[in-house]
C-alpha atoms as a PDB file:
ATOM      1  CA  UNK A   1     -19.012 149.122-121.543  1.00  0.00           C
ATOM      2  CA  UNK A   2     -18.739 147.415-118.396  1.00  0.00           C
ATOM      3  CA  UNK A   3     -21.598 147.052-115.972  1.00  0.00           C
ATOM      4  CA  UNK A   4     -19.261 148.756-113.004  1.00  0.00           C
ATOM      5  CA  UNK A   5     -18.601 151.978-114.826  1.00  0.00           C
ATOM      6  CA  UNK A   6     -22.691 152.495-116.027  1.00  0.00           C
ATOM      7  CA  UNK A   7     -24.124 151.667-112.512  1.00  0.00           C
ATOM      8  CA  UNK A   8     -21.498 152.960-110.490  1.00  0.00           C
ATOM      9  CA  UNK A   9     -21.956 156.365-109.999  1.00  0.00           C
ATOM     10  CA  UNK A  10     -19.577 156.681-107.205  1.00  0.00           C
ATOM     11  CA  UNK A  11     -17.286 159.204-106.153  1.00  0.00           C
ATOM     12  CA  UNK A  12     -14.218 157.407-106.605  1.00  0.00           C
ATOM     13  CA  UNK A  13     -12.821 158.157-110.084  1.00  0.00           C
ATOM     14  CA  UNK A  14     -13.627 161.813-108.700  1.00  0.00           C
ATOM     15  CA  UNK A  15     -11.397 160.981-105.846  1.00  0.00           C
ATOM     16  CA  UNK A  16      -8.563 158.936-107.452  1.00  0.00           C
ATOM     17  CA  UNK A  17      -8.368 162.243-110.098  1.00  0.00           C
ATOM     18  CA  UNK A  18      -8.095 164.195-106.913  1.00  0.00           C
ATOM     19  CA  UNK A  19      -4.898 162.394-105.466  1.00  0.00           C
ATOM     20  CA  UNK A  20      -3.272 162.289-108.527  1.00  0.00           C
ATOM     21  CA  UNK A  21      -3.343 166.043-108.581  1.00  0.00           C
ATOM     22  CA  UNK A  22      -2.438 165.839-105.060  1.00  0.00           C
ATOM     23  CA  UNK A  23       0.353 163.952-105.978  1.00  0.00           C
ATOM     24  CA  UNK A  24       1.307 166.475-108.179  1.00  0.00           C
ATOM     25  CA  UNK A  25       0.923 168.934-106.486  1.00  0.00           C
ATOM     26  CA  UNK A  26       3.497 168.000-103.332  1.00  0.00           C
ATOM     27  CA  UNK A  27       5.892 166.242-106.220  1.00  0.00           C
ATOM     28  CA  UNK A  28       6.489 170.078-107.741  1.00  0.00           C
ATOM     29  CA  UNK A  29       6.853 171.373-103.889  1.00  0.00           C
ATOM     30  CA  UNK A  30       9.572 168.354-103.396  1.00  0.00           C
ATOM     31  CA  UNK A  31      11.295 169.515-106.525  1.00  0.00           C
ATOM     32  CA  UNK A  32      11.046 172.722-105.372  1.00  0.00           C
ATOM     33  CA  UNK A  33      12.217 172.251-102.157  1.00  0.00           C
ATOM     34  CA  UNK A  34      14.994 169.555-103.331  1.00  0.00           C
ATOM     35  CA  UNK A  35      16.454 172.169-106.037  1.00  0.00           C
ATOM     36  CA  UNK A  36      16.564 174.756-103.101  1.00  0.00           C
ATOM     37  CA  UNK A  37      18.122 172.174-100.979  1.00  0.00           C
ATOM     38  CA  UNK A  38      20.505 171.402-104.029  1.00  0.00           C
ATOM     39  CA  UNK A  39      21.424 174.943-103.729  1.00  0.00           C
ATOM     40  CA  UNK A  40      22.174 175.157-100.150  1.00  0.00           C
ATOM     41  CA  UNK A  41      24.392 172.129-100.887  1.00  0.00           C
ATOM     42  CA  UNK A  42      26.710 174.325-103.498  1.00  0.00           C
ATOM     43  CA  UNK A  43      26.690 176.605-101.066  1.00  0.00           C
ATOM     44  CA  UNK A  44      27.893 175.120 -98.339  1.00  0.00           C
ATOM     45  CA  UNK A  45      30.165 173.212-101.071  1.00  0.00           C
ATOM     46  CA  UNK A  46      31.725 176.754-101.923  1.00  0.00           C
ATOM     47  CA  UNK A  47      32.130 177.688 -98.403  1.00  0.00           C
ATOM     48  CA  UNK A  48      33.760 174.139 -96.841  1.00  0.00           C
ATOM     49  CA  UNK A  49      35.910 174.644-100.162  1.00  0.00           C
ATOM     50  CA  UNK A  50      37.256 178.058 -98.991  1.00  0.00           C
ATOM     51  CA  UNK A  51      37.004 176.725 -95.011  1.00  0.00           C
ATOM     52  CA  UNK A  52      40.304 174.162 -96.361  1.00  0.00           C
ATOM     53  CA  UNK A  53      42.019 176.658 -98.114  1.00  0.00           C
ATOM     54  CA  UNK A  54      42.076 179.220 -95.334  1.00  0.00           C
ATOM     55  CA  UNK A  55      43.126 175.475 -93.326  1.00  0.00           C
ATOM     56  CA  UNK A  56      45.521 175.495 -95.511  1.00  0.00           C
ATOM     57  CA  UNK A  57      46.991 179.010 -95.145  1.00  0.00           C
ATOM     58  CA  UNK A  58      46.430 178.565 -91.602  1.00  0.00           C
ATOM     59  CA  UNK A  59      48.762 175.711 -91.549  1.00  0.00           C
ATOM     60  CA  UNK A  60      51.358 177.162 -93.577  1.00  0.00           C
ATOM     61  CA  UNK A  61      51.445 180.041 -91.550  1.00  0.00           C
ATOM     62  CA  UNK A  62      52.473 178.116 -88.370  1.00  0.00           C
ATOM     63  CA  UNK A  63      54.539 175.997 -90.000  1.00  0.00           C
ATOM     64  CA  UNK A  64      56.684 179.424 -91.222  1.00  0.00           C
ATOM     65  CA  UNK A  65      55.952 180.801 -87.476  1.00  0.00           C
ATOM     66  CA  UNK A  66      57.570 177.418 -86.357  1.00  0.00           C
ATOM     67  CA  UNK A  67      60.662 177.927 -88.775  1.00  0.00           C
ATOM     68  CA  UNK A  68      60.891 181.848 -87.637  1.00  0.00           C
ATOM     69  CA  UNK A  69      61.179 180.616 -84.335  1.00  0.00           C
ATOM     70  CA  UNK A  70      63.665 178.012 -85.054  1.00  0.00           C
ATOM     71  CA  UNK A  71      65.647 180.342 -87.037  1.00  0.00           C
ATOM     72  CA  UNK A  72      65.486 183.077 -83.978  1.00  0.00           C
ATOM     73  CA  UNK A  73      66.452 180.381 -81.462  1.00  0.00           C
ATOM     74  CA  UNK A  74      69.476 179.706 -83.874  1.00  0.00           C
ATOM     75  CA  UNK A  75      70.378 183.328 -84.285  1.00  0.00           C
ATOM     76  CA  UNK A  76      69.826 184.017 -80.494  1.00  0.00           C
ATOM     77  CA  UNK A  77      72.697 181.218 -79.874  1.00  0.00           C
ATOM     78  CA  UNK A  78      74.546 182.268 -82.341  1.00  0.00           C
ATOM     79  CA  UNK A  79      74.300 186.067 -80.695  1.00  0.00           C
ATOM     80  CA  UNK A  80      75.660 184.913 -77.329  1.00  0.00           C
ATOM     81  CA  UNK A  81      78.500 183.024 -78.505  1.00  0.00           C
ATOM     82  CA  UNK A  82      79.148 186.011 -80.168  1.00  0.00           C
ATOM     83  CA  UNK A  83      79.122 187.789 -77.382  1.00  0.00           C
ATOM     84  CA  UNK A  84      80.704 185.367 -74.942  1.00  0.00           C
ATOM     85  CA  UNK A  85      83.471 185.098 -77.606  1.00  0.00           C
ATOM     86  CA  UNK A  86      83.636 188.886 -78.033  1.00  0.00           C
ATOM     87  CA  UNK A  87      83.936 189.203 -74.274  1.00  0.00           C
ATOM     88  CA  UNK A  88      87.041 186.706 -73.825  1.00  0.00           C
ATOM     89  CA  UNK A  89      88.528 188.859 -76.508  1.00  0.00           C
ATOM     90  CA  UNK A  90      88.119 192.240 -74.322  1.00  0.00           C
ATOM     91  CA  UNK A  91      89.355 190.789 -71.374  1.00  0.00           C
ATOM     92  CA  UNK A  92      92.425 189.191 -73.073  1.00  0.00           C
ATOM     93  CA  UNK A  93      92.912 193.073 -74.349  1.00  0.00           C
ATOM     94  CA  UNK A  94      92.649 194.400 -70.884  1.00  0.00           C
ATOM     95  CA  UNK A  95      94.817 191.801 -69.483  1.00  0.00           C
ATOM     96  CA  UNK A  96      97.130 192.879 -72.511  1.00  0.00           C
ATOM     97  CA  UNK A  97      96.616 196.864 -71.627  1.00  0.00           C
ATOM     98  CA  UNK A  98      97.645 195.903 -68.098  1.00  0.00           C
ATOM     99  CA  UNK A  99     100.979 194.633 -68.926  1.00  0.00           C
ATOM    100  CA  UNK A 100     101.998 197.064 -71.366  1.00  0.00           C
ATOM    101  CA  UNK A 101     100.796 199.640 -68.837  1.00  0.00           C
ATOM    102  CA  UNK A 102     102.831 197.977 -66.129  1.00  0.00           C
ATOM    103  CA  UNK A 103     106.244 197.830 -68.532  1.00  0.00           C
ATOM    104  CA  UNK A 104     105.825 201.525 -69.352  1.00  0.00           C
ATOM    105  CA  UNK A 105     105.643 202.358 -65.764  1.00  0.00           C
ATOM    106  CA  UNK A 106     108.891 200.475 -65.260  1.00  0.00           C
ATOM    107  CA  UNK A 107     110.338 202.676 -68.191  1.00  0.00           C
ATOM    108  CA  UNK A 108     109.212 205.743 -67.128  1.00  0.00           C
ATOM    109  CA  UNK A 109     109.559 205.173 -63.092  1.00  0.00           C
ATOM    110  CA  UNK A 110     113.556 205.739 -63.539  1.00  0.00           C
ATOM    111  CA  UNK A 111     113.072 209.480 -65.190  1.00  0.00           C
ATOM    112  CA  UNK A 112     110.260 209.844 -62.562  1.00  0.00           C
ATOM    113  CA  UNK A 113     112.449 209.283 -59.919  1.00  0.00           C
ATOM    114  CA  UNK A 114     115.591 211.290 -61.188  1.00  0.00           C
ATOM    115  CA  UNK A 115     112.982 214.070 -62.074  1.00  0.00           C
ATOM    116  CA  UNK A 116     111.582 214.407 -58.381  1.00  0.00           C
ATOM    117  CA  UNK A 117     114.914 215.445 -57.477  1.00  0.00           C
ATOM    118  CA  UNK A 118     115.417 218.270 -59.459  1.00  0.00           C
ATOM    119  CA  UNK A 119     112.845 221.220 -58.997  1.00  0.00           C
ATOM    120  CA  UNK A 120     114.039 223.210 -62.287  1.00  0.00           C
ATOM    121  CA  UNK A 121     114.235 222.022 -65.561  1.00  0.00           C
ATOM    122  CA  UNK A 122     117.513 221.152 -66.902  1.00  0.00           C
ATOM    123  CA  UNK A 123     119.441 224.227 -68.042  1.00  0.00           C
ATOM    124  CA  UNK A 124     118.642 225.955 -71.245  1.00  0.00           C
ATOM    125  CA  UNK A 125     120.991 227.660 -72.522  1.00  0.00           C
ATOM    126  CA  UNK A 126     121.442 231.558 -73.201  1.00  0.00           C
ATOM    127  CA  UNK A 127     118.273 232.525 -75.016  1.00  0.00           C
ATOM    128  CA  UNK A 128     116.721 229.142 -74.876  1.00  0.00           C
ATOM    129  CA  UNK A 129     113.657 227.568 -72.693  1.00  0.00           C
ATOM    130  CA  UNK A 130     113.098 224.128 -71.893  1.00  0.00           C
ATOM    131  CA  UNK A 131     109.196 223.063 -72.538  1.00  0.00           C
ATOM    132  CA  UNK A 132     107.719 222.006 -69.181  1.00  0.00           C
ATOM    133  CA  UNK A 133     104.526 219.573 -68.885  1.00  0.00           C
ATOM    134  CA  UNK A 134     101.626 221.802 -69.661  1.00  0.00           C
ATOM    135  CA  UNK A 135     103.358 224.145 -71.523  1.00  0.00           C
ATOM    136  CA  UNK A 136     101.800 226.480 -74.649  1.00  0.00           C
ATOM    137  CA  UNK A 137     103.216 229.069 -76.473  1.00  0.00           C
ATOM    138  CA  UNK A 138     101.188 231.365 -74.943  1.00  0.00           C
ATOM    139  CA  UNK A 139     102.296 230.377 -71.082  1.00  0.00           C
ATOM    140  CA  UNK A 140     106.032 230.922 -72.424  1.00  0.00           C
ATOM    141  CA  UNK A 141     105.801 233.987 -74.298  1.00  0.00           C
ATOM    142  CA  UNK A 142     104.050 235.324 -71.510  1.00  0.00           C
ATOM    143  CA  UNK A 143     106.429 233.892 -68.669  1.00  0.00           C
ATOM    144  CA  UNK A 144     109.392 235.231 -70.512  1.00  0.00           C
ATOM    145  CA  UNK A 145     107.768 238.567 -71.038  1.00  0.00           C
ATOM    146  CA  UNK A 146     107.757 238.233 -74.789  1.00  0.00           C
ATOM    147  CA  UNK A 147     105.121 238.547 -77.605  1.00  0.00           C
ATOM    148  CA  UNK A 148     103.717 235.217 -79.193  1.00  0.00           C
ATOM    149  CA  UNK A 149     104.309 236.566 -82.261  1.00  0.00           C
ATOM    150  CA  UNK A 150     108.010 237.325 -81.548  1.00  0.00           C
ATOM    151  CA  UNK A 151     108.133 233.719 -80.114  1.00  0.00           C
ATOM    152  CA  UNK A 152     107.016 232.459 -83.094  1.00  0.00           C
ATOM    153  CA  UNK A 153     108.883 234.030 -85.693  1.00  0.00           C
ATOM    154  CA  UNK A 154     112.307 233.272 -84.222  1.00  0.00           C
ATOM    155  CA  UNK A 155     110.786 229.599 -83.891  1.00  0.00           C
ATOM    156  CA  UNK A 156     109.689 229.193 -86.967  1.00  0.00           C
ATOM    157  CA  UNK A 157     109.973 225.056 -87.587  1.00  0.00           C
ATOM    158  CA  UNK A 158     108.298 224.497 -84.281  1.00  0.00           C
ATOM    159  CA  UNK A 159     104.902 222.895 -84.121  1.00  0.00           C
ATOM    160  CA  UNK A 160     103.166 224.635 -81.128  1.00  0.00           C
ATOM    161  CA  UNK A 161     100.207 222.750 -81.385  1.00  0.00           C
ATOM    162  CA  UNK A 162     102.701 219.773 -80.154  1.00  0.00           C
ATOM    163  CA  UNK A 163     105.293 221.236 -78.047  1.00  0.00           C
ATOM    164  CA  UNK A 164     106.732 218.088 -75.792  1.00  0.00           C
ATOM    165  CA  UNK A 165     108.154 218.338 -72.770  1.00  0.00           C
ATOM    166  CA  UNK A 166     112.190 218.523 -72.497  1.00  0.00           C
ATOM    167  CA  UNK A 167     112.031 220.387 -76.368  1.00  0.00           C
ATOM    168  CA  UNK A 168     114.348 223.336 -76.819  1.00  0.00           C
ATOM    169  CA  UNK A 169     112.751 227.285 -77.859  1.00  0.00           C
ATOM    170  CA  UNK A 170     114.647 229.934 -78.924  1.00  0.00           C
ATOM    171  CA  UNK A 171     113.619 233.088 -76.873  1.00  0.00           C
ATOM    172  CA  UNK A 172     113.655 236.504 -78.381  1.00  0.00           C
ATOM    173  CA  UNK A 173     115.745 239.551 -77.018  1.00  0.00           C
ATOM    174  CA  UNK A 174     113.593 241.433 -75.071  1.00  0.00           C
END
Protein backbone atom coordinates (compact mmCIF):
# COMPACT_ATOMS: atom_id res chain seq x y z
CA UNK A 1 0.00 0.00 0.00
CA UNK A 2 0.89 3.41 -0.67
CA UNK A 3 1.91 5.86 2.01
CA UNK A 4 -1.06 8.45 0.74
CA UNK A 5 -3.91 6.05 1.23
CA UNK A 6 -2.57 4.77 5.10
CA UNK A 7 -1.87 8.37 6.37
CA UNK A 8 -4.42 10.12 4.60
CA UNK A 9 -7.41 9.95 6.37
CA UNK A 10 -9.11 12.64 4.51
CA UNK A 11 -12.47 13.19 3.45
CA UNK A 12 -11.97 13.10 -0.10
CA UNK A 13 -12.59 9.54 -1.36
CA UNK A 14 -15.82 10.20 0.89
CA UNK A 15 -16.43 13.16 -1.26
CA UNK A 16 -15.42 11.98 -4.78
CA UNK A 17 -18.02 8.75 -3.89
CA UNK A 18 -20.45 11.51 -3.15
CA UNK A 19 -20.32 13.28 -6.67
CA UNK A 20 -20.33 10.30 -8.44
CA UNK A 21 -23.68 9.53 -6.94
CA UNK A 22 -24.47 13.03 -7.58
CA UNK A 23 -23.70 12.49 -10.94
CA UNK A 24 -25.97 9.85 -11.02
CA UNK A 25 -28.33 11.04 -9.59
CA UNK A 26 -29.05 14.32 -12.08
CA UNK A 27 -27.89 11.82 -15.18
CA UNK A 28 -31.33 9.60 -14.37
CA UNK A 29 -33.31 13.14 -13.91
CA UNK A 30 -31.73 14.20 -17.54
CA UNK A 31 -32.91 10.91 -18.92
CA UNK A 32 -35.91 11.43 -17.37
CA UNK A 33 -36.51 14.68 -18.38
CA UNK A 34 -34.95 14.04 -22.06
CA UNK A 35 -37.41 10.89 -22.61
CA UNK A 36 -40.31 13.28 -21.49
CA UNK A 37 -38.95 15.86 -23.76
CA UNK A 38 -38.66 13.01 -26.48
CA UNK A 39 -42.27 12.64 -25.94
CA UNK A 40 -43.38 16.11 -26.28
CA UNK A 41 -41.38 15.97 -29.53
CA UNK A 42 -43.82 12.99 -31.02
CA UNK A 43 -46.30 14.94 -29.94
CA UNK A 44 -45.90 17.90 -31.42
CA UNK A 45 -44.59 15.59 -34.45
CA UNK A 46 -48.25 14.08 -34.58
CA UNK A 47 -49.87 17.36 -34.33
CA UNK A 48 -47.57 19.57 -37.08
CA UNK A 49 -48.29 16.22 -39.11
CA UNK A 50 -52.11 16.72 -38.95
CA UNK A 51 -51.50 20.88 -38.93
CA UNK A 52 -50.24 20.05 -43.05
CA UNK A 53 -52.86 17.85 -43.81
CA UNK A 54 -55.68 20.09 -42.66
CA UNK A 55 -53.06 22.78 -44.91
CA UNK A 56 -53.64 20.63 -47.28
CA UNK A 57 -57.45 20.33 -47.25
CA UNK A 58 -57.45 23.89 -46.64
CA UNK A 59 -55.79 24.49 -49.88
CA UNK A 60 -57.77 22.23 -51.86
CA UNK A 61 -60.75 23.67 -50.68
CA UNK A 62 -59.97 27.16 -52.13
CA UNK A 63 -58.58 25.96 -54.96
CA UNK A 64 -62.30 24.11 -55.71
CA UNK A 65 -63.92 27.53 -54.23
CA UNK A 66 -61.69 29.27 -56.93
CA UNK A 67 -62.94 26.81 -59.76
CA UNK A 68 -66.77 27.18 -58.38
CA UNK A 69 -66.34 30.66 -58.87
CA UNK A 70 -64.84 30.45 -62.21
CA UNK A 71 -67.37 28.06 -63.29
CA UNK A 72 -70.32 30.54 -61.86
CA UNK A 73 -68.70 33.53 -63.59
CA UNK A 74 -68.85 31.29 -66.82
CA UNK A 75 -72.40 30.20 -66.29
CA UNK A 76 -73.47 33.79 -65.23
CA UNK A 77 -72.18 34.94 -68.90
CA UNK A 78 -73.42 32.32 -70.38
CA UNK A 79 -77.04 33.21 -68.57
CA UNK A 80 -77.12 36.74 -70.01
CA UNK A 81 -76.32 35.95 -73.44
CA UNK A 82 -78.98 33.75 -73.02
CA UNK A 83 -81.06 36.14 -72.10
CA UNK A 84 -79.92 39.00 -74.30
CA UNK A 85 -80.30 36.44 -77.15
CA UNK A 86 -83.71 35.30 -75.88
CA UNK A 87 -84.77 38.93 -75.75
CA UNK A 88 -83.80 39.85 -79.53
CA UNK A 89 -85.86 36.81 -80.28
CA UNK A 90 -89.14 38.32 -78.44
CA UNK A 91 -88.83 41.49 -79.91
CA UNK A 92 -88.29 40.13 -83.47
CA UNK A 93 -91.76 38.14 -82.53
CA UNK A 94 -93.47 41.29 -81.51
CA UNK A 95 -92.21 43.16 -84.40
CA UNK A 96 -93.56 39.98 -86.34
CA UNK A 97 -97.11 40.09 -84.27
CA UNK A 98 -97.27 43.74 -85.32
CA UNK A 99 -97.28 43.18 -88.94
CA UNK A 100 -99.45 40.32 -89.13
CA UNK A 101 -101.75 42.31 -86.84
CA UNK A 102 -101.51 45.29 -89.15
CA UNK A 103 -102.30 42.96 -92.53
CA UNK A 104 -105.33 41.45 -90.78
CA UNK A 105 -106.64 44.82 -90.02
CA UNK A 106 -106.29 45.67 -93.70
CA UNK A 107 -108.34 42.38 -94.41
CA UNK A 108 -110.85 42.84 -92.11
CA UNK A 109 -111.18 46.91 -92.34
CA UNK A 110 -113.18 46.37 -95.84
CA UNK A 111 -116.08 44.04 -94.08
CA UNK A 112 -115.77 46.54 -91.16
CA UNK A 113 -116.58 49.25 -93.18
CA UNK A 114 -119.40 47.62 -95.40
CA UNK A 115 -120.73 46.22 -92.00
CA UNK A 116 -121.14 49.78 -90.30
CA UNK A 117 -123.54 50.48 -92.90
CA UNK A 118 -125.94 47.99 -92.43
CA UNK A 119 -127.68 47.88 -88.89
CA UNK A 120 -129.37 44.28 -89.48
CA UNK A 121 -127.80 41.29 -90.36
CA UNK A 122 -128.06 40.14 -93.82
CA UNK A 123 -131.40 38.44 -94.49
CA UNK A 124 -132.09 34.96 -93.34
CA UNK A 125 -134.32 33.39 -94.94
CA UNK A 126 -137.90 31.98 -93.91
CA UNK A 127 -137.22 30.01 -90.76
CA UNK A 128 -133.58 30.79 -90.62
CA UNK A 129 -131.34 33.23 -88.24
CA UNK A 130 -128.15 34.67 -88.99
CA UNK A 131 -125.55 34.23 -85.86
CA UNK A 132 -124.60 37.73 -84.65
CA UNK A 133 -121.21 38.48 -82.62
CA UNK A 134 -121.95 37.28 -79.16
CA UNK A 135 -124.42 35.01 -79.99
CA UNK A 136 -125.37 31.50 -77.90
CA UNK A 137 -127.95 29.22 -78.34
CA UNK A 138 -129.50 30.28 -75.48
CA UNK A 139 -129.71 34.26 -76.59
CA UNK A 140 -131.43 32.84 -79.92
CA UNK A 141 -133.78 30.42 -78.67
CA UNK A 142 -134.79 32.90 -76.33
CA UNK A 143 -134.93 35.97 -78.86
CA UNK A 144 -136.97 33.91 -81.21
CA UNK A 145 -139.26 32.75 -78.47
CA UNK A 146 -138.30 29.13 -78.88
CA UNK A 147 -137.06 26.31 -76.54
CA UNK A 148 -133.22 25.38 -76.65
CA UNK A 149 -134.14 22.11 -76.91
CA UNK A 150 -136.40 22.67 -79.97
CA UNK A 151 -133.44 24.77 -81.36
CA UNK A 152 -131.34 22.08 -81.04
CA UNK A 153 -133.04 19.23 -82.35
CA UNK A 154 -133.95 20.82 -85.68
CA UNK A 155 -130.10 21.85 -85.67
CA UNK A 156 -128.76 18.90 -85.05
CA UNK A 157 -125.03 19.08 -86.95
CA UNK A 158 -124.45 22.43 -85.37
CA UNK A 159 -121.70 22.89 -82.85
CA UNK A 160 -123.11 25.49 -80.36
CA UNK A 161 -120.20 25.59 -78.38
CA UNK A 162 -118.71 27.37 -81.72
CA UNK A 163 -121.41 29.17 -83.38
CA UNK A 164 -119.52 31.98 -85.75
CA UNK A 165 -120.83 34.90 -86.73
CA UNK A 166 -122.63 35.14 -90.35
CA UNK A 167 -123.57 30.99 -89.78
CA UNK A 168 -127.07 29.99 -90.82
CA UNK A 169 -129.83 28.21 -87.91
CA UNK A 170 -132.78 26.66 -88.72
CA UNK A 171 -135.58 28.07 -86.40
CA UNK A 172 -138.42 25.94 -85.24
CA UNK A 173 -142.23 26.71 -85.89
CA UNK A 174 -143.43 28.26 -83.04
Amino acid sequence: MDTISRENNSILPIAGVLVGVLALLLSGVALVKLSSANRAIDGLKESMTKLDAVEAEARSATNAAEQAKSAADNANRGISSLQSSSNQAFQSVAVELGNLKAELEKIHAPKAAAGKGEKAPAVAGEGEYIVKAGDTGMKIAKANGVSIEDLKSVNPGVNWSGLKVGQKVKLPKK
